[in-house]
Each structure stands twice: as structure tokens, then as C-alpha cells.
PDB file of N, CA and C in Angstrom:
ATOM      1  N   UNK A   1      95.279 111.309  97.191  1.00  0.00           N
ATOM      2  CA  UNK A   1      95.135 110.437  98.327  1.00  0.00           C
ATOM      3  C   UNK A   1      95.434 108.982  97.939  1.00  0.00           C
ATOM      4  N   UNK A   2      94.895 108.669  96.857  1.00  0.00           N
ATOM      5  CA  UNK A   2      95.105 106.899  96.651  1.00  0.00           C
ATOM      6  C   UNK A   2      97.319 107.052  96.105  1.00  0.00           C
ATOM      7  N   UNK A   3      97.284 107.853  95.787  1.00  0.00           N
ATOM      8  CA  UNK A   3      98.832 108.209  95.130  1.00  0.00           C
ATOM      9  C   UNK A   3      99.724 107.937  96.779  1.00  0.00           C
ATOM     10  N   UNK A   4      99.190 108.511  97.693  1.00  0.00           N
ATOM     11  CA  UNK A   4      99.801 108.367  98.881  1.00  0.00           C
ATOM     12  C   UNK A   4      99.432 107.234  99.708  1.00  0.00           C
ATOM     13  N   UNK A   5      98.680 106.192  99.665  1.00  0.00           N
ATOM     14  CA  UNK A   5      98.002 104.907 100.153  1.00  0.00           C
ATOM     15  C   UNK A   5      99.250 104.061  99.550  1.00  0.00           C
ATOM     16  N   UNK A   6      99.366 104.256  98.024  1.00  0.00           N
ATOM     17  CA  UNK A   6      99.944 103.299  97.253  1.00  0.00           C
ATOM     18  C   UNK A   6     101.633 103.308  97.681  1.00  0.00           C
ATOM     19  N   UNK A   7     102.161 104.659  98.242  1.00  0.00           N
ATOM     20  CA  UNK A   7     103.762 104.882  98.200  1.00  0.00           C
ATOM     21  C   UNK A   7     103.645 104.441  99.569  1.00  0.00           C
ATOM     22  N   UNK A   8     102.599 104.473 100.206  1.00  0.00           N
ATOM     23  CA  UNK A   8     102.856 103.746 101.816  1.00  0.00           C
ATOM     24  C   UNK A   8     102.875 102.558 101.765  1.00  0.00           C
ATOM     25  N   UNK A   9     101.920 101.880 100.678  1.00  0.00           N
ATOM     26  CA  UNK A   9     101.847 100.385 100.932  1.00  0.00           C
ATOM     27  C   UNK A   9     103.396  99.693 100.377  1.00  0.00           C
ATOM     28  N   UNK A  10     103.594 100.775  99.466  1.00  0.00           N
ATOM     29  CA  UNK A  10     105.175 100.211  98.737  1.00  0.00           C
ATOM     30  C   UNK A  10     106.214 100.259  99.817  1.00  0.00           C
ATOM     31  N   UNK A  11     106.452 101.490 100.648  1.00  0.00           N
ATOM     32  CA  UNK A  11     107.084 101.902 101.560  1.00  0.00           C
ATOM     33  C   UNK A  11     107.133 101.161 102.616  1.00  0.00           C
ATOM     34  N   UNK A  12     106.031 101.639 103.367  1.00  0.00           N
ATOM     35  CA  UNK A  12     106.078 101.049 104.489  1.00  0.00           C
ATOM     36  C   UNK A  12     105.942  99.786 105.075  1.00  0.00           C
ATOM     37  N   UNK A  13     105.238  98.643 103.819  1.00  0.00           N
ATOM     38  CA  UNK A  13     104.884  97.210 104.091  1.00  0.00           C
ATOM     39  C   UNK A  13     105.890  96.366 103.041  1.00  0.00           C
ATOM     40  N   UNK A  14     105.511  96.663 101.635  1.00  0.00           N
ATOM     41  CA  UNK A  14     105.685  95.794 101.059  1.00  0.00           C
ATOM     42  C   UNK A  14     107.104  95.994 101.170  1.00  0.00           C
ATOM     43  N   UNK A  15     107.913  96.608 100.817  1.00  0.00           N
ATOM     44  CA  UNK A  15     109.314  96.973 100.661  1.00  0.00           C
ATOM     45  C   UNK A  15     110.324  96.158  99.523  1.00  0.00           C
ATOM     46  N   UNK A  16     110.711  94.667  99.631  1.00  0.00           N
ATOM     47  CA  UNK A  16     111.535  94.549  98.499  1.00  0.00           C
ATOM     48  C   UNK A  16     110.775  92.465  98.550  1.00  0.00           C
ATOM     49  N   UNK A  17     109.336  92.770  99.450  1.00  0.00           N
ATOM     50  CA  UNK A  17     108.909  91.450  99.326  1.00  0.00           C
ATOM     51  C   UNK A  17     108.531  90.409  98.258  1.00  0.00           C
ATOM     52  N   UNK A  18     109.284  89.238  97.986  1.00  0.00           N
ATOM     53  CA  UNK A  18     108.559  88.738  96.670  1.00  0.00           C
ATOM     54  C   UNK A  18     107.229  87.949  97.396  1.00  0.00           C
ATOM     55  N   UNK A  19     106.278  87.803  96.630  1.00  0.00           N
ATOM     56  CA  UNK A  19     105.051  86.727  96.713  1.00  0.00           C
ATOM     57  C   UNK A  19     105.136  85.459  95.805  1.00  0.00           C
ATOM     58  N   UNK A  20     105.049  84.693  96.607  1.00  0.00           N
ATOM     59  CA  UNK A  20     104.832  83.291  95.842  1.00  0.00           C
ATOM     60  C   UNK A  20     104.132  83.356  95.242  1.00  0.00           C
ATOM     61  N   UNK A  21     102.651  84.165  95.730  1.00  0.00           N
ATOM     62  CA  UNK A  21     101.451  83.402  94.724  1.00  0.00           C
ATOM     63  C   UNK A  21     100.355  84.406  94.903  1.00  0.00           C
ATOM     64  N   UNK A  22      99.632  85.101  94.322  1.00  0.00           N
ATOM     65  CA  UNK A  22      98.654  86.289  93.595  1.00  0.00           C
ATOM     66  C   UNK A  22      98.233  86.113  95.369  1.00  0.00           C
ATOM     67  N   UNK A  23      97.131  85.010  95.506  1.00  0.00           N
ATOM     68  CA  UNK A  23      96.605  85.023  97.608  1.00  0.00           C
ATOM     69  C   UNK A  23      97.548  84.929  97.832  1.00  0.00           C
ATOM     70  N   UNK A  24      98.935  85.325  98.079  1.00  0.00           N
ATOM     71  CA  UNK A  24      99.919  85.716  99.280  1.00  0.00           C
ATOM     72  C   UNK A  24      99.561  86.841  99.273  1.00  0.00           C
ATOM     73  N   UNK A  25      99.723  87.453  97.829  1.00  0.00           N
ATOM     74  CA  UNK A  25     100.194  88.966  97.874  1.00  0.00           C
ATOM     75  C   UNK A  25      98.037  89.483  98.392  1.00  0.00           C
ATOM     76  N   UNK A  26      97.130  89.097  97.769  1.00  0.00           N
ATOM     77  CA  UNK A  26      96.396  89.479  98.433  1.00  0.00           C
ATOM     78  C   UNK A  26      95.868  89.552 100.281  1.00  0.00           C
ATOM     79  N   UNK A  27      96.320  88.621 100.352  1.00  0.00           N
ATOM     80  CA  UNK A  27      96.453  88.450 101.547  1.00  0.00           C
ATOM     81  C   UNK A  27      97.180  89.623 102.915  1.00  0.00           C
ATOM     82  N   UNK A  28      98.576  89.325 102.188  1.00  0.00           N
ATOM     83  CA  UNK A  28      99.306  90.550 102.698  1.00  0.00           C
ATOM     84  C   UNK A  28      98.777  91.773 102.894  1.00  0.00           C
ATOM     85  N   UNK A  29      98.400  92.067 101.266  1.00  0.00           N
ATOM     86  CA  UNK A  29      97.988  93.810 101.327  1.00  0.00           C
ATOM     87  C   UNK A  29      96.471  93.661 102.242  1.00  0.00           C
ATOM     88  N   UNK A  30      95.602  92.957 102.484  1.00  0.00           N
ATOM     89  CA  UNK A  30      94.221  93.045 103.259  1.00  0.00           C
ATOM     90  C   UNK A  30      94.877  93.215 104.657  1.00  0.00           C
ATOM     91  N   UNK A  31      95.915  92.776 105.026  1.00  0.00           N
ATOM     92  CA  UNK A  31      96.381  92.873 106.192  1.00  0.00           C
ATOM     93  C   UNK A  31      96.801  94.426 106.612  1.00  0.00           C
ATOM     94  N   UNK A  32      97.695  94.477 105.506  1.00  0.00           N
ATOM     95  CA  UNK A  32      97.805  96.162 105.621  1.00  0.00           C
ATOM     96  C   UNK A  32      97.047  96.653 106.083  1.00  0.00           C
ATOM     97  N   UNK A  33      95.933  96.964 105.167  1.00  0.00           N
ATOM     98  CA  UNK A  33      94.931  97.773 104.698  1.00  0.00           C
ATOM     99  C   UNK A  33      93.970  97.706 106.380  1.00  0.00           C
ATOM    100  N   UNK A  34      93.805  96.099 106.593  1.00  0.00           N
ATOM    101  CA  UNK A  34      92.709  95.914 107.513  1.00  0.00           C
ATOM    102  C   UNK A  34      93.390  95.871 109.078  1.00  0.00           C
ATOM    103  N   UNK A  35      94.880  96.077 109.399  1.00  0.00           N
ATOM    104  CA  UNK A  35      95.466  96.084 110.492  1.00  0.00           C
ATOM    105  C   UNK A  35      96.019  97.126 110.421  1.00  0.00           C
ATOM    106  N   UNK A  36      96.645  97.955 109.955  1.00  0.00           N
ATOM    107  CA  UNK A  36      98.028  98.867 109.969  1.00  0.00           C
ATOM    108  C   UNK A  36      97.306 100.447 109.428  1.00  0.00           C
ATOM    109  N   UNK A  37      96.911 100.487 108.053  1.00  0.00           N
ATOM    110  CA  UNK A  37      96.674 101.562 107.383  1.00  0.00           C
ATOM    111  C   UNK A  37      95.291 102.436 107.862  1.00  0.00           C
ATOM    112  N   UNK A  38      94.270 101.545 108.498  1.00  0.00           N
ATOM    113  CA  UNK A  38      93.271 102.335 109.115  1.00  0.00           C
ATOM    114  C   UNK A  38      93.360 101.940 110.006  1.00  0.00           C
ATOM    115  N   UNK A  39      93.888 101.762 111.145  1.00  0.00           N
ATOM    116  CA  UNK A  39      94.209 101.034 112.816  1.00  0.00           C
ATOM    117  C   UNK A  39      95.179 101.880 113.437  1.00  0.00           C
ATOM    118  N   UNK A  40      96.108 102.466 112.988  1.00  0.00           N
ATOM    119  CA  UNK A  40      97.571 102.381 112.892  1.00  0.00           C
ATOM    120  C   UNK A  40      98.039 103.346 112.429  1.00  0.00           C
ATOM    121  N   UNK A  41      98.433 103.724 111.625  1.00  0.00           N
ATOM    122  CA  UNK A  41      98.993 104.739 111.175  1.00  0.00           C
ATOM    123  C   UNK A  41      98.500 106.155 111.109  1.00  0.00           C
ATOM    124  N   UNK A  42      99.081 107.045 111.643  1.00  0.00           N
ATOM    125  CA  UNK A  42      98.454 108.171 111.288  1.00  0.00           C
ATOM    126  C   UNK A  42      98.202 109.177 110.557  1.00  0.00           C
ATOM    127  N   UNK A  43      97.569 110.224 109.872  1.00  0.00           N
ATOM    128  CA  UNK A  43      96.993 110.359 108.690  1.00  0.00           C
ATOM    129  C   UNK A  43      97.040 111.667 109.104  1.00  0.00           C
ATOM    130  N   UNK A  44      98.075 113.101 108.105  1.00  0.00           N
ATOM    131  CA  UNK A  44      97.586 114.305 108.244  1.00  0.00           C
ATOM    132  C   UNK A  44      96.675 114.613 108.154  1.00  0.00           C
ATOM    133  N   UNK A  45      95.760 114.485 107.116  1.00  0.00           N
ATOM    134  CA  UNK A  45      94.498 114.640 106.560  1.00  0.00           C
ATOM    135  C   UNK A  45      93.842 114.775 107.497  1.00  0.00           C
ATOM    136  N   UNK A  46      93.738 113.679 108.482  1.00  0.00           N
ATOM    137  CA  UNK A  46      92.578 113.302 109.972  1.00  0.00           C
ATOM    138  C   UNK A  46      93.429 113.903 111.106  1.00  0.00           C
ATOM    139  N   UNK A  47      93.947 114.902 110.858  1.00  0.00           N
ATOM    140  CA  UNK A  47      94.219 115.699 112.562  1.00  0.00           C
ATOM    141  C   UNK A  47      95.254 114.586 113.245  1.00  0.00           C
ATOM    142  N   UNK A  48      95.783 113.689 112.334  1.00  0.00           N
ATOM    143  CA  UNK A  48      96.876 112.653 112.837  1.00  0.00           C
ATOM    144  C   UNK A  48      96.277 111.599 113.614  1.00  0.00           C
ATOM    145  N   UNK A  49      95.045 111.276 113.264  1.00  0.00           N
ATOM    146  CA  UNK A  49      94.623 110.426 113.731  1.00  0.00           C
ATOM    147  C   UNK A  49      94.527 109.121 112.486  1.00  0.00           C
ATOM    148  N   UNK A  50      94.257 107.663 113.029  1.00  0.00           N
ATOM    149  CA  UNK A  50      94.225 106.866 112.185  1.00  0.00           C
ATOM    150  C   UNK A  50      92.598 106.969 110.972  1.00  0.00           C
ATOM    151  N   UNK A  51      92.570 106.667 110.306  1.00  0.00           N
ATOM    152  CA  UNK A  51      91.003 106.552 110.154  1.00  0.00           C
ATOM    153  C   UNK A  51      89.726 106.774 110.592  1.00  0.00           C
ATOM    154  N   UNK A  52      89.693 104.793 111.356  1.00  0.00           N
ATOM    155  CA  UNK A  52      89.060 104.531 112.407  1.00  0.00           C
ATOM    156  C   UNK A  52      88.543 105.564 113.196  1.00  0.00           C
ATOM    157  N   UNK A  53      89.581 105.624 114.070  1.00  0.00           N
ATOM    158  CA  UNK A  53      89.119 107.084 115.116  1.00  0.00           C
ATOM    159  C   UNK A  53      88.665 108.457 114.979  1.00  0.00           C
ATOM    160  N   UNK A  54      89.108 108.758 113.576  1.00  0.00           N
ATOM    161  CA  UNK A  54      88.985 110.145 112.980  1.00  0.00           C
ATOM    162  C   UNK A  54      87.337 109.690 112.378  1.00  0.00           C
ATOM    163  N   UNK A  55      86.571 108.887 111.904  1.00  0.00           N
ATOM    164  CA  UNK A  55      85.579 108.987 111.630  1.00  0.00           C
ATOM    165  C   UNK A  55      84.350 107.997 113.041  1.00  0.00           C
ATOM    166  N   UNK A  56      85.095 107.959 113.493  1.00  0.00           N
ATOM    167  CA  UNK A  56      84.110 107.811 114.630  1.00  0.00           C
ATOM    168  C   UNK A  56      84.251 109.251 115.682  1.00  0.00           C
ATOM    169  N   UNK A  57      85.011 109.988 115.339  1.00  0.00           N
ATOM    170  CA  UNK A  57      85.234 111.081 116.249  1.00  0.00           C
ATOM    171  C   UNK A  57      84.404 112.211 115.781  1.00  0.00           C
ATOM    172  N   UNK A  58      84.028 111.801 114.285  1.00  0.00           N
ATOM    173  CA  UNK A  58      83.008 113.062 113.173  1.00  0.00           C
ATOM    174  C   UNK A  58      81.742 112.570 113.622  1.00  0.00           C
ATOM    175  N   UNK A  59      81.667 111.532 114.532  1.00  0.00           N
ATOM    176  CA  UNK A  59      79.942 111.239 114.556  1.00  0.00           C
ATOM    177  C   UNK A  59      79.279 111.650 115.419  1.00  0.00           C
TER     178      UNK A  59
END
């Protein structure tokens, strides 16, 4: 699972981006992570649902 987080974040966000400066690149990836990757995207694992929804849907 983290093996497939990491080829998405390479893939699907970062792609061939340089960072000026260590907080760009942190910055960026929190964005990912906190807009796109659990918001957003959907996840075989969770019945194709994002995260979010898939664990509020287990409660």
C-alpha cells in the first residue's frame, strides 16, 4: 500500500516538478495528500471509493 501511495504521488502529482526549496516540496505533497489522495481519488482497496468516504461509510 505505501509502494502504491508513493508511484501515485510520483505519477500522478509530482511528475517531472523541480522544488525550489525542502517547504515547497513539503507543502506540495500535504496538498496532495490533504486535497487529492484522500478527497479524490479513488481507491480499489475501498470499493472505489476515496478514503474519506470509505471510512465514514464503515461507521
Amino acid at each position: 500500500m505505501v509502494e502504491r501511495f508513493f508511484r501515485s504521488l510520483k505519477s500522478e502529482w509530482i511528475g517531472e516538478h523541480e522544488y525550489e526549496s525542502h517547504e515547497e516540496a513539503k507543502s506540495d505533497i500535504r496538498e496532495f495528500v490533504e486535497k487529492y489522495y484522500n478527497y479524490q481519488r479513488l481507491h480499489s482497496a475501498t470499493n472505489n471509493l476515496p478514503p474519506v468516504l470509505y471510512e465514514a461509510s464503515s461507521l
